[in-house]
Protein backbone atom coordinates (compact mmCIF):
# COMPACT_ATOMS: atom_id res chain seq x y z
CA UNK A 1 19.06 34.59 -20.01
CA UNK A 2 22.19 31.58 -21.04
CA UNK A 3 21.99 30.09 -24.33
CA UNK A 4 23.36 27.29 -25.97
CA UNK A 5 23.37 26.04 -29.63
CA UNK A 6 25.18 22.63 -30.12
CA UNK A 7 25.77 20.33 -33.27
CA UNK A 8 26.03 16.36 -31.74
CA UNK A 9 26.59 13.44 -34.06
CA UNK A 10 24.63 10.22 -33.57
CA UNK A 11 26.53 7.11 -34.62
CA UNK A 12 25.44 6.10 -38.34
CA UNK A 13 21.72 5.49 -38.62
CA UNK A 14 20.80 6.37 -34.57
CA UNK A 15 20.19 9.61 -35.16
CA UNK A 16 16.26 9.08 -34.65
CA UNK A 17 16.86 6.85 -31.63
CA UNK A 18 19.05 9.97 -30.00
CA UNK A 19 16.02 12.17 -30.98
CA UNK A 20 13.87 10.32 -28.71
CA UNK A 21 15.84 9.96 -25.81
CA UNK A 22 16.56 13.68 -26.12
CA UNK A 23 13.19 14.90 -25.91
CA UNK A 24 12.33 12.39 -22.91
CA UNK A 25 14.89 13.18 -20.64
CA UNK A 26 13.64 17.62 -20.92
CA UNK A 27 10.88 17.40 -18.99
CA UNK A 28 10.40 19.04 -15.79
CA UNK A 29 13.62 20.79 -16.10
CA UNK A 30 13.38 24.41 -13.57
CA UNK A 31 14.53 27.26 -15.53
CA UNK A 32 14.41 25.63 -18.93
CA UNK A 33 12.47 28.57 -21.23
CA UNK A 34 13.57 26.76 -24.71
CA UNK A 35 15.15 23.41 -25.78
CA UNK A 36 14.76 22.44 -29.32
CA UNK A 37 15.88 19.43 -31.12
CA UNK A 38 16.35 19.82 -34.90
CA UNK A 39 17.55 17.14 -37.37
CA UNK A 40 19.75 18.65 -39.90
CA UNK A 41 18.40 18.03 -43.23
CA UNK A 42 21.76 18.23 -45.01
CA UNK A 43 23.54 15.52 -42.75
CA UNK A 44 21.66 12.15 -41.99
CA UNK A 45 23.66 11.80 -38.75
CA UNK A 46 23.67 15.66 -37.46
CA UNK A 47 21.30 17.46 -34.88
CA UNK A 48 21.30 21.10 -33.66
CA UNK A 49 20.29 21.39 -29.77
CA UNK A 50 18.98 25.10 -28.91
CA UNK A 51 18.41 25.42 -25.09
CA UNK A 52 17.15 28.94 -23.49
CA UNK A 53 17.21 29.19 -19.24
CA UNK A 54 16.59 31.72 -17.09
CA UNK A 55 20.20 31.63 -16.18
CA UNK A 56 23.66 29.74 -16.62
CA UNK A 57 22.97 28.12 -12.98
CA UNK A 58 19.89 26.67 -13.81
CA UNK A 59 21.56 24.62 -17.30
CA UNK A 60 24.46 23.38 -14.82
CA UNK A 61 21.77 22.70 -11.84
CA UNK A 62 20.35 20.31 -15.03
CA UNK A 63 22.93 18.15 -15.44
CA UNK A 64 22.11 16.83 -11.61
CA UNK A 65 18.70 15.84 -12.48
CA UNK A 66 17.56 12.06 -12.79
CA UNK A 67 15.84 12.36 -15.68
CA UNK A 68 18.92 14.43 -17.89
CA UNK A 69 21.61 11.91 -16.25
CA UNK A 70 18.97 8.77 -17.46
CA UNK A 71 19.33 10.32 -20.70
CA UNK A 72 23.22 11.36 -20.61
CA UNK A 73 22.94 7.40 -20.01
CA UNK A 74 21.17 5.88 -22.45
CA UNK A 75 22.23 8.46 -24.87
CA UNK A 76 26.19 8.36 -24.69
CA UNK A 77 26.36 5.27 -26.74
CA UNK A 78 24.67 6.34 -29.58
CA UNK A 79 26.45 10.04 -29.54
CA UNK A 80 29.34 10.07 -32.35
CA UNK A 81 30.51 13.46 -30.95
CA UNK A 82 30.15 16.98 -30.50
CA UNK A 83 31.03 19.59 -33.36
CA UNK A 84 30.13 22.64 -32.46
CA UNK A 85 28.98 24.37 -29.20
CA UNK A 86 28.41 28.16 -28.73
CA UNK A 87 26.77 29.98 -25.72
CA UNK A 88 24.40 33.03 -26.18
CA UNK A 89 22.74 36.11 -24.15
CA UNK A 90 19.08 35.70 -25.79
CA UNK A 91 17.50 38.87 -25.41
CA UNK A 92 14.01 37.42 -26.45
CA UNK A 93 11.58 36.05 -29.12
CA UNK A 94 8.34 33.98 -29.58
CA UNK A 95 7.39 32.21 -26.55
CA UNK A 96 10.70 34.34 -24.14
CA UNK A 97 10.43 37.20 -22.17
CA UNK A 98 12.82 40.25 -23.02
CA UNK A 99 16.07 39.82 -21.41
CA UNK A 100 17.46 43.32 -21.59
């Protein structure tokens, strides 16, 4: 399995607005397991993304997709920046099979 945990910062007071065009442009998404939107309670402008696919090919195949570039789209202009990105092996957990 490829992993991915990113902090993205909406432009002062959009962070809801980002929410929503986050979570519309992930469906239908082939070899998405996991992708989790969190507000961070601590920072009225921060979110955490946490994505889980089968493999690192399937997040780049993705990007390609009408939906995720609608929502790279109507997303950019709200998006502050990027602060933090990190890529992980998971090896499992509630809801994923066991990657060993």
């Amino acid at each position: 399995m490829y992993g991915l945990i990113g902090k993205m910062r909406s432009i002062p007071g959009q962070r809801d607005a980002l929410v929503s065009i986050l979570l519309e442009g992930v469906a239908g998404m082939p070899g998405c397991l996991s992708y989790v939107v969190a507000r961070d309670p601590g920072d009225a402008d921060a979110l955490w993304i946490t994505e889980v696919w089968e493999e690192r090919a399937s997040h780049k195949a993705s990007l390609a997709l009408p939906s995720v570039q609608a929502a790279i789209a109507q997303g950019r202009p709200l998006i502050a920046g990027f602060e933090r990105h990190i890529e992980t092996q998971p090896v499992g957990g509630h809801g994923l099979p066991r990657g060993d």
